[in-house]
N, C-alpha and C. Protein backbone atom coordinates (compact mmCIF):
# COMPACT_ATOMS: atom_id res chain seq x y z
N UNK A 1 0.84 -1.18 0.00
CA UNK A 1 0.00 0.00 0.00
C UNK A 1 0.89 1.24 0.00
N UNK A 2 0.54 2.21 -1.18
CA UNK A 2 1.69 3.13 -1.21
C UNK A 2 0.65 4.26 -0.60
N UNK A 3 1.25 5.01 0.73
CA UNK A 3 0.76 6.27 1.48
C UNK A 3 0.82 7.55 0.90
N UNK A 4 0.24 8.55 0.97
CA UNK A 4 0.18 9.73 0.39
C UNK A 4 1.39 10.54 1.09
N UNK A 5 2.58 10.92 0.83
CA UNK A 5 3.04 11.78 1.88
C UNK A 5 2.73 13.03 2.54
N UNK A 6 1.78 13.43 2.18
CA UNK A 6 1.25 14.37 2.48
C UNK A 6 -0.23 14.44 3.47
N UNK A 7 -0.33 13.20 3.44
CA UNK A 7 -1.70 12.94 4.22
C UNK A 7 -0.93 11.64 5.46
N UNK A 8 -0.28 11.76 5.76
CA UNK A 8 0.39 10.96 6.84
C UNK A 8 -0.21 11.90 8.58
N UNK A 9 -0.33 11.07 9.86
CA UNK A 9 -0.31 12.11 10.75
C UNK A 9 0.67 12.65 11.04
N UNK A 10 0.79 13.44 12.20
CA UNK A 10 1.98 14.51 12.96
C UNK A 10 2.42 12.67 13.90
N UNK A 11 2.13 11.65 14.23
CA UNK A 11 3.25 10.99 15.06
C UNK A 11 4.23 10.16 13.57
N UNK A 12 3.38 10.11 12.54
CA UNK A 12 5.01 9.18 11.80
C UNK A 12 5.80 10.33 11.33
N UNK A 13 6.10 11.74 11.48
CA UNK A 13 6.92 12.62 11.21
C UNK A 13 7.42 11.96 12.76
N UNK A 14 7.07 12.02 13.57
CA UNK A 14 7.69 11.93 15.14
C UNK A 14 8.60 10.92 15.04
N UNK A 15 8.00 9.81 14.22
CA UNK A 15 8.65 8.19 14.26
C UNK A 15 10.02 8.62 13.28
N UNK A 16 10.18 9.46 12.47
CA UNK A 16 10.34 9.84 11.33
C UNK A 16 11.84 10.63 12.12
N UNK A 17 11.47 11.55 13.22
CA UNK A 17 12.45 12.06 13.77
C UNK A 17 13.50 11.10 14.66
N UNK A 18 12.78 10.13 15.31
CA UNK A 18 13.33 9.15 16.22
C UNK A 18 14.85 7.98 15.04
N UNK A 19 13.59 7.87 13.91
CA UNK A 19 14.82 7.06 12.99
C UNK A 19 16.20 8.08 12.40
N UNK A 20 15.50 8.76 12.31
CA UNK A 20 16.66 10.15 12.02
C UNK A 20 17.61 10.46 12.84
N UNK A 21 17.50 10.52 13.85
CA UNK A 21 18.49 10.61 14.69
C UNK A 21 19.18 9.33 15.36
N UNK A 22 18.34 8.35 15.53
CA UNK A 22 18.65 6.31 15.74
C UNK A 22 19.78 6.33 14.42
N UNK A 23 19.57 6.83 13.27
CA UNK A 23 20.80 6.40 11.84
C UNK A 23 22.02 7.34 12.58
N UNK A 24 22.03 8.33 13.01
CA UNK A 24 23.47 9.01 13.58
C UNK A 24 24.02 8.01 14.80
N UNK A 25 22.95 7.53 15.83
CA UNK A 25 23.34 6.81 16.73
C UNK A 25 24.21 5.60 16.22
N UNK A 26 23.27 4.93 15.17
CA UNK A 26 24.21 3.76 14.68
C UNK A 26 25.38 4.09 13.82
N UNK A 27 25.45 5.25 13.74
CA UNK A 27 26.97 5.83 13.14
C UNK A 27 28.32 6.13 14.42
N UNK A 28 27.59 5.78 16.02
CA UNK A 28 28.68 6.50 16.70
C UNK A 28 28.36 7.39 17.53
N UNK A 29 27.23 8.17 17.21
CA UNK A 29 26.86 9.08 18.11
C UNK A 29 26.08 9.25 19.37
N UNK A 30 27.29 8.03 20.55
CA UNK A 30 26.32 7.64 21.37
C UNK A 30 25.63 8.60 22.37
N UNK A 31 26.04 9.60 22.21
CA UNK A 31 25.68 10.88 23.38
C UNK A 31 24.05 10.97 22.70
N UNK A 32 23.43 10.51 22.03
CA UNK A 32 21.79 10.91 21.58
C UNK A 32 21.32 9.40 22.26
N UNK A 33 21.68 8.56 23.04
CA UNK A 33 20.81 7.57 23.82
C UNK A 33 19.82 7.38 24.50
N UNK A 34 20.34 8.80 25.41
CA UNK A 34 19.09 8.97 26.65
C UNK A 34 17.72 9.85 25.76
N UNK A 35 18.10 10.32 25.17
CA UNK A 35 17.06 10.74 24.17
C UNK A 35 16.61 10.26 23.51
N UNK A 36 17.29 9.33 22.66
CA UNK A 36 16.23 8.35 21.74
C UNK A 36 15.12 7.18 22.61
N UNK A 37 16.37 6.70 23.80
CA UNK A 37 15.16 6.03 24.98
C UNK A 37 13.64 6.81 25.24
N UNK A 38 13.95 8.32 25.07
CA UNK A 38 12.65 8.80 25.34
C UNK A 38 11.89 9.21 24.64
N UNK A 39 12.19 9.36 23.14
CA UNK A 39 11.83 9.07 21.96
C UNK A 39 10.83 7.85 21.19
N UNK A 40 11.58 7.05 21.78
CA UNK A 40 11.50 5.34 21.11
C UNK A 40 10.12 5.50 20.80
N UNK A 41 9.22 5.29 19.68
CA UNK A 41 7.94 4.80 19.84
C UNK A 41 7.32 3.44 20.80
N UNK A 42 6.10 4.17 20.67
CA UNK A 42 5.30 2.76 21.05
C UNK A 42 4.35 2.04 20.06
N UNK A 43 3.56 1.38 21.34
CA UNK A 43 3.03 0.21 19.64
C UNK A 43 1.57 1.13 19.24
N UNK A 44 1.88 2.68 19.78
CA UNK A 44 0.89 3.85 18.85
C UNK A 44 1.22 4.39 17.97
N UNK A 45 2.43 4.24 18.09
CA UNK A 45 3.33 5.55 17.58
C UNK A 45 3.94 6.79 18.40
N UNK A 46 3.20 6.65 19.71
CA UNK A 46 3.72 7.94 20.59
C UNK A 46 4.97 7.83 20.91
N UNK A 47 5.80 8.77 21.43
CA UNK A 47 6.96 8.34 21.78
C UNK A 47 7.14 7.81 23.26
N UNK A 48 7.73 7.02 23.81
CA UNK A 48 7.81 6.80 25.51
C UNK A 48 7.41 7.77 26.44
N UNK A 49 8.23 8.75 26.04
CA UNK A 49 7.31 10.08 27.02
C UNK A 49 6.52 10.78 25.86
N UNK A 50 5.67 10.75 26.80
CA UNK A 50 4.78 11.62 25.95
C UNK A 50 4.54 12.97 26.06
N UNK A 51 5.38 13.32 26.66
CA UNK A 51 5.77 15.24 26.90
C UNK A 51 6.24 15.46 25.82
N UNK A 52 7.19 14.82 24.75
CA UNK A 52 7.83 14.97 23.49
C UNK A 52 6.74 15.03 22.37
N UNK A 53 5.63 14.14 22.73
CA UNK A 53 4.47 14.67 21.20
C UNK A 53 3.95 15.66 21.69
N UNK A 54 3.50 16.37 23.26
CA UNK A 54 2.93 17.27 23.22
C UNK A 54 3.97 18.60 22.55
N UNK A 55 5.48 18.36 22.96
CA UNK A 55 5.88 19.04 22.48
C UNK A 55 6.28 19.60 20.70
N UNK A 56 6.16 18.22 20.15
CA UNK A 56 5.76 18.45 18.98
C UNK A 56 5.09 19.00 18.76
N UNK A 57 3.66 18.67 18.90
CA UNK A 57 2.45 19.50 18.42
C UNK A 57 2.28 20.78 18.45
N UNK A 58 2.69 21.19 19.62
CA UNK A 58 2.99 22.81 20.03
C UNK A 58 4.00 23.05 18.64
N UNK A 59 5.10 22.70 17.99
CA UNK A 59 5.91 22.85 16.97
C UNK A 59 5.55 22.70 16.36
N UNK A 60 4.36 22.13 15.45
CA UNK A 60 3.96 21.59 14.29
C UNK A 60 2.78 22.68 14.66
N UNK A 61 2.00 23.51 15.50
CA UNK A 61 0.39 23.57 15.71
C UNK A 61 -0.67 22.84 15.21
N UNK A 62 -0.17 21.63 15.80
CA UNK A 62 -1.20 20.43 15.60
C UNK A 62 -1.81 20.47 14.29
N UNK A 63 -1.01 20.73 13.12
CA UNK A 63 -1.27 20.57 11.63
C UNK A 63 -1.26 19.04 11.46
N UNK A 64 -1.63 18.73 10.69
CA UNK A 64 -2.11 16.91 10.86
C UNK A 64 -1.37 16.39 9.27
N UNK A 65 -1.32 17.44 8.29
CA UNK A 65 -0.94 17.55 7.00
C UNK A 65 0.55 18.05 6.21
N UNK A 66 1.46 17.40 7.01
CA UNK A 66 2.69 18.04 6.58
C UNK A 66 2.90 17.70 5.43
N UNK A 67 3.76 18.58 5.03
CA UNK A 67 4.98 17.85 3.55
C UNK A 67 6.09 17.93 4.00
N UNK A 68 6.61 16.68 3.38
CA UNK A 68 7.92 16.03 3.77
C UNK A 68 9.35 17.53 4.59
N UNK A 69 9.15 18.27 3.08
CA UNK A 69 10.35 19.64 3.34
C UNK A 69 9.94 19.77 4.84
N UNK A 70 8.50 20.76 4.61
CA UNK A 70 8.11 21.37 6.00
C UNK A 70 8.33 20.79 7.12
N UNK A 71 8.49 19.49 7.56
CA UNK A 71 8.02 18.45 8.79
C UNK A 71 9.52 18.19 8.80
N UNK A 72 10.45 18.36 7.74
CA UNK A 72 11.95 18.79 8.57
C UNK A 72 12.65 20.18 8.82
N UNK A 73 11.44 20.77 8.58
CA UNK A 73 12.32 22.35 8.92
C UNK A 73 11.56 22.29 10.75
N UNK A 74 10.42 21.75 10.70
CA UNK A 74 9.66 21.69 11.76
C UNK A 74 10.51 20.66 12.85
N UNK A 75 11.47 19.81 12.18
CA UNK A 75 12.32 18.71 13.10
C UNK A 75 13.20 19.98 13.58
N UNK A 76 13.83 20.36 13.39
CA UNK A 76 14.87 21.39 13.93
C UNK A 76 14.68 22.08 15.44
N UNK A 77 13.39 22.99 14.50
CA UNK A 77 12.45 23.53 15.29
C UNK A 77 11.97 22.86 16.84
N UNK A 78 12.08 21.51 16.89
CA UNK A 78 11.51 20.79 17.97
C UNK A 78 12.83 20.09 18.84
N UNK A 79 14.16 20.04 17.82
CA UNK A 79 15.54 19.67 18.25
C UNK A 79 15.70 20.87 19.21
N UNK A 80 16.03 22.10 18.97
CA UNK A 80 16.19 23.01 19.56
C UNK A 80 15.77 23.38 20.85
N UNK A 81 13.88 23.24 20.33
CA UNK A 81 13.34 23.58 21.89
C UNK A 81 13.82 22.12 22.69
N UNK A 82 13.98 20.98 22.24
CA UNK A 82 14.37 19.69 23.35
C UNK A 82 16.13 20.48 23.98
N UNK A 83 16.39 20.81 23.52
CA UNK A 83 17.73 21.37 24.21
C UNK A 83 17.99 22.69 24.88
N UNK A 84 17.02 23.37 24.41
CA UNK A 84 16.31 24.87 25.67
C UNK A 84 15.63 23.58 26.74
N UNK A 85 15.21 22.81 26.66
CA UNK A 85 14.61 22.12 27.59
C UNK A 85 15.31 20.93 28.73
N UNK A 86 16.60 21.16 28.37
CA UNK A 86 16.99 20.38 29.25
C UNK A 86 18.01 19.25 28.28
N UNK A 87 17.91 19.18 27.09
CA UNK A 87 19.04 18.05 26.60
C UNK A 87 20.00 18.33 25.96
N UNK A 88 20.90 18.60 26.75
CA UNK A 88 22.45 19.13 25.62
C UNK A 88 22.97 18.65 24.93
N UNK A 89 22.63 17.05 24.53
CA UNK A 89 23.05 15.88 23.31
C UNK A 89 22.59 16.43 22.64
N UNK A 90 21.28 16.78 22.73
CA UNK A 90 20.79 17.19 21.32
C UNK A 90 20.94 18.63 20.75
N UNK A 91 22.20 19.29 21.77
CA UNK A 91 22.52 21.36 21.07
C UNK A 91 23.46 20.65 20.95
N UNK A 92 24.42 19.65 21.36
CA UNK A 92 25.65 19.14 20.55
C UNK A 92 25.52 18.54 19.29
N UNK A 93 24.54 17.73 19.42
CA UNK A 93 24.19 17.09 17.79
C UNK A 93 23.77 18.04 16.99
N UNK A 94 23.41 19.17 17.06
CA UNK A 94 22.81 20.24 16.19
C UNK A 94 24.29 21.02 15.95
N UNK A 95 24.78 21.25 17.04
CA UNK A 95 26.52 21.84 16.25
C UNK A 95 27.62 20.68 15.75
N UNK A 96 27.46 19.68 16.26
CA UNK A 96 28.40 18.57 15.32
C UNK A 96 28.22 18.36 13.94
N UNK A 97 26.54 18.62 13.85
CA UNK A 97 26.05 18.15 11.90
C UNK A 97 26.10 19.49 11.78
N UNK A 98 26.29 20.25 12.23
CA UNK A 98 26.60 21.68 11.53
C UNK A 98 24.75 22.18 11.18
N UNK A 99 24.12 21.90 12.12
CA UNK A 99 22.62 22.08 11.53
C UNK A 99 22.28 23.06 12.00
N UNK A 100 21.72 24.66 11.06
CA UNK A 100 21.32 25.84 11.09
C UNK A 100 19.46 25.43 11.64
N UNK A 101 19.26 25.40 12.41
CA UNK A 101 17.42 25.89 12.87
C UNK A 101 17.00 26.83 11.90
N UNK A 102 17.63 27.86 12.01
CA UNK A 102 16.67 29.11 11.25
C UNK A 102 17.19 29.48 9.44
N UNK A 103 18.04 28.38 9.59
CA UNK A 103 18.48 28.20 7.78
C UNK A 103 17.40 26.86 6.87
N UNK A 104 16.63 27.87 6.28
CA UNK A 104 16.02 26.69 5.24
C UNK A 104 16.42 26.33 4.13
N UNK A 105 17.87 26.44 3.79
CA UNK A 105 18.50 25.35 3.48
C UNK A 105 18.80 24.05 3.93
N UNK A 106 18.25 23.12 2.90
CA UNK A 106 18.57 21.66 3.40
C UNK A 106 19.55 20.91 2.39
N UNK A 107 20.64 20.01 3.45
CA UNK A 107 21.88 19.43 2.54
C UNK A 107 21.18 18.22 2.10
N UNK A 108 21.78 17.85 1.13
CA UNK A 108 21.30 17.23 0.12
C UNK A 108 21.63 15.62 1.06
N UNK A 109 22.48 15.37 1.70
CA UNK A 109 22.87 14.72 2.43
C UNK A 109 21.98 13.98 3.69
N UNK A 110 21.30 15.66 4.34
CA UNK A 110 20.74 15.26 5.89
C UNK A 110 19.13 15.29 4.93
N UNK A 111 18.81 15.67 3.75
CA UNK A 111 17.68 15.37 3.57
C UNK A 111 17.45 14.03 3.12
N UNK A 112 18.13 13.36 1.97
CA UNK A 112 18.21 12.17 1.89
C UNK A 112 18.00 11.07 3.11
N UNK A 113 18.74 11.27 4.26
CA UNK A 113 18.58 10.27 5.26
C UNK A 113 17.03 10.65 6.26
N UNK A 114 16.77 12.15 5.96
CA UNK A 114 15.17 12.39 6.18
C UNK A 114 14.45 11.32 5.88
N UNK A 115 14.59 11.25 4.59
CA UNK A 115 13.78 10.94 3.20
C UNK A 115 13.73 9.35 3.82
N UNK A 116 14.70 8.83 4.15
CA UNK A 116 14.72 7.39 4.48
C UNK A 116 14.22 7.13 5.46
N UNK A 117 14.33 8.21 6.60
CA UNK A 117 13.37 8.46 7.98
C UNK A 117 11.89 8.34 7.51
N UNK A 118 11.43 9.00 7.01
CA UNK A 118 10.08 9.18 6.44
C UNK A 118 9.93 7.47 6.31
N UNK A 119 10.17 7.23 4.97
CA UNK A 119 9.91 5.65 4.22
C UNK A 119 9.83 4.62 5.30
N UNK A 120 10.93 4.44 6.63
CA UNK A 120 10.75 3.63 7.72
C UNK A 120 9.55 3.91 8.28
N UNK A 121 9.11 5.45 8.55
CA UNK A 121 8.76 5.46 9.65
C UNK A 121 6.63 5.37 8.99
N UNK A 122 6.92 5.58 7.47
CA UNK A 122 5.48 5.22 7.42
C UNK A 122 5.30 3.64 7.07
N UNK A 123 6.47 2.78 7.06
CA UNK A 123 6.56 1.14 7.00
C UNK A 123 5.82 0.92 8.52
N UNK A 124 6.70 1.35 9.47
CA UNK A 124 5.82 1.80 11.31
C UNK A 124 4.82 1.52 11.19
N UNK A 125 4.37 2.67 10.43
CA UNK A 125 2.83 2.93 10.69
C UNK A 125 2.11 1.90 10.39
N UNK A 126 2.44 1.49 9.42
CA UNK A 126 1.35 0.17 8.36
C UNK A 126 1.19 -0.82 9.04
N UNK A 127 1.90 -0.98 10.10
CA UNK A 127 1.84 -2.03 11.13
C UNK A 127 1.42 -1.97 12.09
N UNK A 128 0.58 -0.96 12.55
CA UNK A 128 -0.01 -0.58 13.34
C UNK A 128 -1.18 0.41 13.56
């Protein structure tokens, strides 16, 4: 069953963020652990804590209809506030990949492995 990307909800962008940052982990980057633990989906899709989708949503304003671009300029956006909030893995992982928040430029590089985030994370979904 091929999904609309554009008609997906706001948690497989979430699932979408969790694999996105899980592919840096399995590169090495073990300082994003305690975060992906709280990340991790469940068998909803929410993430373990669920202070992280509310905090999404507040980032997204509970738009239900992203496109792919938007829902990673909107990942940034939600990286950031998790590290005003208390997680400095994740303002280190944002200066290690060299990743601008308020630059909507995207590397051809960190969008691609988006792109692969996405494809896992609506495989997720179909299974649930």
């Amino acid at each position: 069953m091929i999904m609309d990307i554009n008609k997906v909800d706001s948690k497989v962008f979430l699932i979408a963020i969790y694999l996105y940052l899980d592919s840096y982990f399995d590169q090495g980057l073990n300082e994003l652990g305690d975060f992906l633990s709280s990340l991790t989906p469940i068998i909803d899709g929410s993430p373990a804590d669920p202070a992280l989708y509310e905090d999404w949503c507040e980032i997204i304003n509970k738009q239900e209809n992203l496109g792919k671009e938007e829902a990673y300029h909107y990942m940034f956006e939600f990286l950031k506030m998790q590290s005003n909030l208390g997680w400095p893995e994740i303002e280190q992982f944002i200066k290690k990949e060299n990743l601008n928040v308020s630059n909507k430029q995207i590397s051809i590089q960190q969008f691609a492995r988006w792109s692969d985030a996405i494809n896992k994370a609506l495989e997720y979904n179909l299974q649930y």
